[in-house]
Protein backbone atom coordinates (compact mmCIF):
# COMPACT_ATOMS: atom_id res chain seq x y z
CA UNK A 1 102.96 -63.06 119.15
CA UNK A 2 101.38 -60.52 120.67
CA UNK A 3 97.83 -60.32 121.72
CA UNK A 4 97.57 -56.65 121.12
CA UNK A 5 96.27 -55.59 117.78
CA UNK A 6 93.63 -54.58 115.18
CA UNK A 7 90.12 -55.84 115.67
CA UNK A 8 89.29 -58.68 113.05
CA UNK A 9 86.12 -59.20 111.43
CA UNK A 10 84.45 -62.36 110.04
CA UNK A 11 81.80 -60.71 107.43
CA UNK A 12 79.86 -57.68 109.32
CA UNK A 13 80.90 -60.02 112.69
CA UNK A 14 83.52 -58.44 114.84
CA UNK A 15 85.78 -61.21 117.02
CA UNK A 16 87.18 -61.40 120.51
CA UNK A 17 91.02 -61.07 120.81
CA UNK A 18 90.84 -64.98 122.06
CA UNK A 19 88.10 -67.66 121.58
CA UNK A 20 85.33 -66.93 123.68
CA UNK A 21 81.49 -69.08 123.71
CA UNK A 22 78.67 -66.89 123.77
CA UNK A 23 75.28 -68.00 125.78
CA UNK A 24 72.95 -69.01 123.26
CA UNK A 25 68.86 -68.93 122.99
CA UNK A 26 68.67 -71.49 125.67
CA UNK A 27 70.21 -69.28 128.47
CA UNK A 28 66.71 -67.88 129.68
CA UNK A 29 65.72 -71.77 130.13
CA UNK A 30 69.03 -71.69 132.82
CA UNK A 31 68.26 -68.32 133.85
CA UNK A 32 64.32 -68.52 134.71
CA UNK A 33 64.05 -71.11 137.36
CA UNK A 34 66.72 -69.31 139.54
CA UNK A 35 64.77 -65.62 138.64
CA UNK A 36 61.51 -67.05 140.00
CA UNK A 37 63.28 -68.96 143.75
CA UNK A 38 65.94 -66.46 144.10
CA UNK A 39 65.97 -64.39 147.45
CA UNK A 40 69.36 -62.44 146.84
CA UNK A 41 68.32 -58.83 147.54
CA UNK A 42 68.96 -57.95 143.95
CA UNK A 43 67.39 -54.33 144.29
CA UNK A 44 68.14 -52.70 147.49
CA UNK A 45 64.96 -52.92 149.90
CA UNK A 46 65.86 -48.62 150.57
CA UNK A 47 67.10 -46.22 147.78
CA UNK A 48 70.57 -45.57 148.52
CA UNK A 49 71.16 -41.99 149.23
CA UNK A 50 70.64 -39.64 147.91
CA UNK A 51 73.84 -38.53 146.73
CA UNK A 52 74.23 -34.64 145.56
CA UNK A 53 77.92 -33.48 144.28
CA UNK A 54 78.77 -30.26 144.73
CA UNK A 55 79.29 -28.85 141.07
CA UNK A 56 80.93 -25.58 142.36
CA UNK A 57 84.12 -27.74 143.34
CA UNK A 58 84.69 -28.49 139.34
CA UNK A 59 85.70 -24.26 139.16
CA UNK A 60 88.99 -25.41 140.81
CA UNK A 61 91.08 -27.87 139.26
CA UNK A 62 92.45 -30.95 141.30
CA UNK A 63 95.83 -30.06 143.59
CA UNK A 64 96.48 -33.32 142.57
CA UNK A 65 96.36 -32.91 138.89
CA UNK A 66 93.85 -36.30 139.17
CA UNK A 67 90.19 -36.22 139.93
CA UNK A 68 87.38 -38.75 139.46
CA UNK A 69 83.33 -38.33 140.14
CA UNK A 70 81.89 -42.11 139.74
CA UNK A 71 78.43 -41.54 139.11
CA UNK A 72 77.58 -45.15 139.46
CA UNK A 73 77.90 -48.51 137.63
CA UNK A 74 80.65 -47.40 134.79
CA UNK A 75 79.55 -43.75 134.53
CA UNK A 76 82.71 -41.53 135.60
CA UNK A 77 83.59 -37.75 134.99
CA UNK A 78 87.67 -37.90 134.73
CA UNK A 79 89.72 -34.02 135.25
CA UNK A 80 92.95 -35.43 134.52
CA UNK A 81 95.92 -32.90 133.67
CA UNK A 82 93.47 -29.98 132.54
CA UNK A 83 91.78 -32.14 130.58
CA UNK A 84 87.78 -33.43 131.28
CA UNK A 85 86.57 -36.54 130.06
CA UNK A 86 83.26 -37.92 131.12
CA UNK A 87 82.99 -42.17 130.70
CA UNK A 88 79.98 -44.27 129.20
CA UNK A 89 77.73 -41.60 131.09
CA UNK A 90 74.33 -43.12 131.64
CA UNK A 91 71.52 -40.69 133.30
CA UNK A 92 68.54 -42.08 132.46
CA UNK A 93 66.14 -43.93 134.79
CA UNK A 94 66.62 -47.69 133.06
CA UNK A 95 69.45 -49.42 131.02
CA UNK A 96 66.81 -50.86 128.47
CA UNK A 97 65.42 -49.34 125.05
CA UNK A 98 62.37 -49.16 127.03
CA UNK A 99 61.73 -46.08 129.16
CA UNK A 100 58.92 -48.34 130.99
CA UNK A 101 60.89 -51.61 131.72
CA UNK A 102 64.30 -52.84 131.89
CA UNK A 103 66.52 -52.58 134.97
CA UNK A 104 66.17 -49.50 136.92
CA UNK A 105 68.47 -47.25 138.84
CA UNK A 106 69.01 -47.91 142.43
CA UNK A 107 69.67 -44.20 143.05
CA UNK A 108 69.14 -40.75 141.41
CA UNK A 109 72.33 -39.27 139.61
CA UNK A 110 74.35 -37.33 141.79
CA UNK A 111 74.08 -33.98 139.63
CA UNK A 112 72.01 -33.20 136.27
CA UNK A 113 74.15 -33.09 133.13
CA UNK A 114 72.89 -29.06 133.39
CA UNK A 115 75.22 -28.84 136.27
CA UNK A 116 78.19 -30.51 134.40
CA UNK A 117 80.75 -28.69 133.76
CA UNK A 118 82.65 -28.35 130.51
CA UNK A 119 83.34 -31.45 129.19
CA UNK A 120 86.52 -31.94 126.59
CA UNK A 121 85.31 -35.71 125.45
CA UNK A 122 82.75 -38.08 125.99
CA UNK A 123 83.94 -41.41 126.02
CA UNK A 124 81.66 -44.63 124.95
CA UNK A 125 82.98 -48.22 125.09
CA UNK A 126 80.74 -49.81 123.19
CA UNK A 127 76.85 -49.88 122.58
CA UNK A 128 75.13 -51.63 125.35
CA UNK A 129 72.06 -49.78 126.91
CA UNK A 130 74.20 -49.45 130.11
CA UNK A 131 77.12 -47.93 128.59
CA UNK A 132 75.32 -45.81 125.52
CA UNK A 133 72.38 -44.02 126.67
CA UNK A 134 70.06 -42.37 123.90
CA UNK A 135 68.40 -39.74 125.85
CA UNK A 136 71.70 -38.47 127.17
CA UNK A 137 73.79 -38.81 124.39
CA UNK A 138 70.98 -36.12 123.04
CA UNK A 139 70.87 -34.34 125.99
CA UNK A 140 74.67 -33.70 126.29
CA UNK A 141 75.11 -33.09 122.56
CA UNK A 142 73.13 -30.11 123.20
CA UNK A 143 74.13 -28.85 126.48
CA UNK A 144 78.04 -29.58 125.12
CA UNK A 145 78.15 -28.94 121.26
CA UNK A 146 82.26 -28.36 122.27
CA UNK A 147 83.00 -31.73 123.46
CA UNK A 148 84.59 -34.53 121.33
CA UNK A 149 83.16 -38.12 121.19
CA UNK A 150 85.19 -40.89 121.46
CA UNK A 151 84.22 -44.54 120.60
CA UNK A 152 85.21 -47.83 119.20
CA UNK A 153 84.52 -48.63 115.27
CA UNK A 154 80.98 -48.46 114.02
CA UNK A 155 79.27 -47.01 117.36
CA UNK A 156 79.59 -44.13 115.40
CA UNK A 157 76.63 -43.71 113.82
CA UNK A 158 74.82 -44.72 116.74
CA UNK A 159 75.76 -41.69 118.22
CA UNK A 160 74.99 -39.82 115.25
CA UNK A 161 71.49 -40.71 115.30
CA UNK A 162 71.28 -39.56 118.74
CA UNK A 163 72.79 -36.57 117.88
CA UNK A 164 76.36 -36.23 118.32
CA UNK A 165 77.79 -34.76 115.57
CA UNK A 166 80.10 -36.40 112.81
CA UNK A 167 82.70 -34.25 112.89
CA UNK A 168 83.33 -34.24 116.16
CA UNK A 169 83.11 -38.41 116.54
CA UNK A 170 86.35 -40.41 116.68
CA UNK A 171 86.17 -44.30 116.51
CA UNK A 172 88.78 -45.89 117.58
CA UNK A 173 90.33 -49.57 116.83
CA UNK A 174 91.78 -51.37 119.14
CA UNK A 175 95.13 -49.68 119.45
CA UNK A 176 94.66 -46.71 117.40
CA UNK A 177 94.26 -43.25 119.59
CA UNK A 178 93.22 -39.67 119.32
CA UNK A 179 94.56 -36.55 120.84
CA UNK A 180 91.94 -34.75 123.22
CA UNK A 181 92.77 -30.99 124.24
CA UNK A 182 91.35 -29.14 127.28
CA UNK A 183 92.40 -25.56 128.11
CA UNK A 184 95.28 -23.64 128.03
CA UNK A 185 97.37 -26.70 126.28
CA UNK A 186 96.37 -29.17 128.32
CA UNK A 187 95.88 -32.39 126.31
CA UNK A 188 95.26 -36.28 126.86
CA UNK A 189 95.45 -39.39 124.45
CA UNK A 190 92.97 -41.68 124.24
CA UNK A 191 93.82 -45.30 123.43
CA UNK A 192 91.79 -48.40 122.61
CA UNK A 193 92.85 -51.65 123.55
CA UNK A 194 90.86 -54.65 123.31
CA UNK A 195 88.41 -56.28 125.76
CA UNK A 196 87.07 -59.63 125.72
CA UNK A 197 83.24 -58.58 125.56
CA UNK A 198 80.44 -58.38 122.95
CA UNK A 199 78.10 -55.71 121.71
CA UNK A 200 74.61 -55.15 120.33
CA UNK A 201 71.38 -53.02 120.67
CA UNK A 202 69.37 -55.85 120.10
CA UNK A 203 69.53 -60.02 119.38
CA UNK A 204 69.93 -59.45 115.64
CA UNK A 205 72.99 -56.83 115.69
CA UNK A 206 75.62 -58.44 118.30
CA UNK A 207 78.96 -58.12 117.30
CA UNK A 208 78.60 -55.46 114.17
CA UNK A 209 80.05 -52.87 116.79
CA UNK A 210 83.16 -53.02 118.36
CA UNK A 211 84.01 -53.20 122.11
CA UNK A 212 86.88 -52.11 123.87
CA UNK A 213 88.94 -51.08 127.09
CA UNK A 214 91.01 -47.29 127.33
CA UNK A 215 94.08 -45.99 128.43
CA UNK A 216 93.98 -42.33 129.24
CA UNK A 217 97.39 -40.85 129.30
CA UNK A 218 97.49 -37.26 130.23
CA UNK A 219 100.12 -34.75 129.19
CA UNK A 220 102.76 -33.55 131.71
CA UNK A 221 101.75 -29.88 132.79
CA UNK A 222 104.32 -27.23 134.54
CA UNK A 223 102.56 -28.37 137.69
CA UNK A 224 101.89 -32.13 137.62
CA UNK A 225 103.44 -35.05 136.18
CA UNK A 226 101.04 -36.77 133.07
CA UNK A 227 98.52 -39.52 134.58
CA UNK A 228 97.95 -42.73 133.24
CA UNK A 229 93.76 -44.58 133.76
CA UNK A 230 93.66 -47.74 132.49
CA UNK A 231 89.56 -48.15 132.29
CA UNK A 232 88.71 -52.17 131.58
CA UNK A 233 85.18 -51.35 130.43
CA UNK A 234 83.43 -54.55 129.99
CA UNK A 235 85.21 -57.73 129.69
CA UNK A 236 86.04 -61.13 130.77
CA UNK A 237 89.12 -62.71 131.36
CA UNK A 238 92.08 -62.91 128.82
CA UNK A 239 96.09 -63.41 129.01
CA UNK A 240 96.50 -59.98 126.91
CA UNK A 241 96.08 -58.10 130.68
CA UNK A 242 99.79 -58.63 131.39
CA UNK A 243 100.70 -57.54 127.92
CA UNK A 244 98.37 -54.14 128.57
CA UNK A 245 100.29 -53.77 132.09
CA UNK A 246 103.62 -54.21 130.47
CA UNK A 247 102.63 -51.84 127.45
CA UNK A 248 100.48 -49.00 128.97
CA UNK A 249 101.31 -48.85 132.73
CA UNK A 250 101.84 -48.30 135.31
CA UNK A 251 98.40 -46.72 136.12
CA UNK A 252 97.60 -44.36 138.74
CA UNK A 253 93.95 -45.71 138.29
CA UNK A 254 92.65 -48.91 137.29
CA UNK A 255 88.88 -49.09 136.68
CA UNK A 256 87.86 -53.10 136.60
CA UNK A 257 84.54 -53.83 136.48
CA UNK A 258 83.50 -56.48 139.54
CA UNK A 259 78.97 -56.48 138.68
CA UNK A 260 76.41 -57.97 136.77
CA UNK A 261 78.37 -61.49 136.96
CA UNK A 262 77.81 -65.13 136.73
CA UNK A 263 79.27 -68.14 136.06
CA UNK A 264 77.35 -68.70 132.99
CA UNK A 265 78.66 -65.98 131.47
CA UNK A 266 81.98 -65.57 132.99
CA UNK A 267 83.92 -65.39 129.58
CA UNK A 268 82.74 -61.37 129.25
CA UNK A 269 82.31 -60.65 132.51
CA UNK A 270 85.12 -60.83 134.87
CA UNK A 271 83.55 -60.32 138.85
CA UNK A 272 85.31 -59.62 141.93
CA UNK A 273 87.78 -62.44 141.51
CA UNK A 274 88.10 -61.87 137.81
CA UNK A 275 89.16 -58.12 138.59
CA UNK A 276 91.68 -58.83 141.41
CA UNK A 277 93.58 -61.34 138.85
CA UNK A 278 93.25 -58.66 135.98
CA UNK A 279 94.71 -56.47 138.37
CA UNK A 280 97.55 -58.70 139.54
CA UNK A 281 98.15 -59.35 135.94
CA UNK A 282 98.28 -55.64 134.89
CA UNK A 283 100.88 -55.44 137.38
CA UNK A 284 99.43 -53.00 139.81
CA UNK A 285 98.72 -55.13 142.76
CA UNK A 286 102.43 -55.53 143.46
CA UNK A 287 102.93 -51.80 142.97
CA UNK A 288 102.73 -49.63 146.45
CA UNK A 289 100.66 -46.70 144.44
CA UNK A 290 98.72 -49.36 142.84
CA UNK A 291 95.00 -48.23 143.25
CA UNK A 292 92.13 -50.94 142.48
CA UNK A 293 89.06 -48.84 141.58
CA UNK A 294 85.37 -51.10 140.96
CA UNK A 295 83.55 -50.32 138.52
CA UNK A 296 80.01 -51.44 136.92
CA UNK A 297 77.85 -52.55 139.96
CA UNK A 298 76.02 -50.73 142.23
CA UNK A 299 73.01 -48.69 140.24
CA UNK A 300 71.46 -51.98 138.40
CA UNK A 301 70.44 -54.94 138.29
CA UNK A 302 72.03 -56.95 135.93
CA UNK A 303 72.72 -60.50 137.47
CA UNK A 304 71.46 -63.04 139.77
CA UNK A 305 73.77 -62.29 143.05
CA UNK A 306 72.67 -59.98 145.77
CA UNK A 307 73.69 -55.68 144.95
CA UNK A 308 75.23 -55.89 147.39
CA UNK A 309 77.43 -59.52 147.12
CA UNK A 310 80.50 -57.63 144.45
CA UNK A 311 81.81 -55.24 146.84
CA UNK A 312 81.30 -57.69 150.14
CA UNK A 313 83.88 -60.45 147.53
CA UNK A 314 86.54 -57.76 146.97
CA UNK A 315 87.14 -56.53 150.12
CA UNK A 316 87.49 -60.25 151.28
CA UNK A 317 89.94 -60.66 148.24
CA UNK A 318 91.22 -56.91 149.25
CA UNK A 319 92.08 -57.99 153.14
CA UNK A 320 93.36 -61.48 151.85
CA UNK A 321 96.03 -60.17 149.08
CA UNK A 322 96.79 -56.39 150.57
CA UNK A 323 95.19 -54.78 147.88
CA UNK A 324 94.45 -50.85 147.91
CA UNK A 325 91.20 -50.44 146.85
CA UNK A 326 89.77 -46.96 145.37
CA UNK A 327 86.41 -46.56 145.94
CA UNK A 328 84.35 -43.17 146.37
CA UNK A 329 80.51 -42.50 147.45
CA UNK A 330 78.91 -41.98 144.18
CA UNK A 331 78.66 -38.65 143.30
CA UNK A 332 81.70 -37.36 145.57
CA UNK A 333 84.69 -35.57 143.32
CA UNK A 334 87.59 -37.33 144.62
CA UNK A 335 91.28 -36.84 144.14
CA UNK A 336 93.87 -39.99 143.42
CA UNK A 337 96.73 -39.57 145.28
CA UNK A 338 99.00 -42.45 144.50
CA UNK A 339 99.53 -45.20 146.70
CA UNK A 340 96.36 -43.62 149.27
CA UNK A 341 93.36 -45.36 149.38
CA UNK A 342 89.60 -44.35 149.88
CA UNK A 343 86.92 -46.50 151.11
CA UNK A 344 83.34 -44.93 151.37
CA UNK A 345 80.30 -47.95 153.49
CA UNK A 346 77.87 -46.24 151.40
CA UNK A 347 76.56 -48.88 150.31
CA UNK A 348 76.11 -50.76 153.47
């Protein structure tokens, strides 16, 4: 039976593709104690940076066909086969509903959403203050009245409220899909696959919004070949990986987040380790143009371990298994070339 399919819902309540236990009330009673003794350097004791990207590079298109900007944590600006799509972009100061306290960026973005430039689709996972931003989301709707919006079911309105437009808003259930066109032809589909996650704005609304990991599949052009992203979002563990890898891939990219974990919560979150076995599971660890790419760590402070403690565990896993890892200074437009690593020590 496969583990791909439709989202199911229990009443307004949507449900994981596989069983998971969610942390209850009594979490901050586990949680507080290890807040108030920790000494992990959980915010870096100097700003990173700063990191500036250079928008004039976006008036020439990738020789590759394949470019990625990470802005930090999940925020990513994809040119993939002529086509611009610009991921769970967060540019405020905090990931809270508070503009006053919450977790705060570690740096600065990279470039102003002035200096983006034309964007084909915004693309929001789900509705978690560090994925779905309200001031941007209004910001961007105005500065890109063009673009598309593409989310999972019932983060619609959401978006609406912010701003975004209906027309122009395409939720997606887990394996439906949407067209997105760029210039001159160019086009890419959008898929939604599911994630083992959970959403909510607040304590009284989790679950009444779906979640969900992407493929992006990119039309062929007369100079490239299509390219395939497979972007994991947020999500824990869960057998339906190989059954993605088998389905969707091979991917030229694979964006697994490796932050904001713990043990307590390691059913939605899957962490260095977590990633490496999603990634041998999707099948691209065995692959020579297999390209790991972290995602979600780096710009907050969402956990318990040390900022820094995600990327020191996967390149230990990296060196161990003879993984190729993909991984940019934030900010830096970088092309994927298949099989060819990048490593950037900026965060060292």
């Amino acid at each position: 039976m496969t583990l791909l399919r439709r989202a199911q819902k229990v009443g307004r309540t949507y449900l994981n593709p596989v069983p998971t236990e969610m942390s209850g009330p009594g979490l901050i009673f586990k949680l507080l104690p290890r807040l108030m003794f920790s000494k992990e350097e959980r915010v870096p004791r100097y700003p990173p940076g700063p990191f500036r990207t250079d928008a004039s590079i976006y008036a020439t298109p990738p020789q590759s066909g394949l470019r990625v900007t990470w802005m930090g944590h999940s925020s990513s600006l994809v040119e993939m086969d002529g086509v611009r799509i610009l991921i769970d972009p967060v540019w405020e100061q905090r990931a809270s509903p508070f503009s006053w306290i919450g977790p705060s960026r570690f740096f600065a973005p990279p470039l102003t959403l002035d200096e983006l430039p034309r964007i084909d689709a915004v693309l929001v996972s789900h509705d978690h203050y560090d994925h779905l931003s309200a001031g941007t989301v209004r910001r961007l709707s105005r500065l890109q009245p063009e673009a598309r919006w593409v989310t999972s079911l019932e983060v619609g309105p959401i978006l609406w409220r912010f701003g975004a437009r209906g027309q122009q808003i395409a939720e997606l259930d887990w394996t439906e899909s949407v067209v997105i066109e760029g210039l001159d032809g160019a086009s890419c589909e959008i898929t939604s696959l599911p994630s083992r996650h959970f959403s909510g704005r607040s304590l009284s609304n989790r679950f009444t919004t779906l979640w969900a990991a992407f493929v992006l599949r990119g039309a062929a052009t007369p100079n490239h070949r299509g390219h395939t992203i497979y972007y994991g979002a947020d999500s824990g563990w869960w057998d339906g990986f190989a059954e993605i890898g088998a389905a969707y891939g091979p991917f030229d990219l694979t964006m697994l987040e490796i932050g904001a974990f713990n043990e307590l919560w390691r059913q939605i979150h899957l962490g260095p380790d977590g990633a490496v076995r999603a990634f041998r599971a999707l099948g691209e660890a065995d692959r020579e143009a297999g390209l790991l790419m972290p995602i979600h760590w780096g710009l907050f402070d969402l956990a318990l371990h040390a900022w820094r403690q995600p990327m020191h565990r996967l390149l230990e896993l990296a060196g161990e298994q003879r993984l190729k890892l993909w991984q940019p200074k934030p900010g830096a437009p970088t092309e994927v070339v298949a099989g060819v690593e990048v490593r950037s020590d900026w965060w060292r």
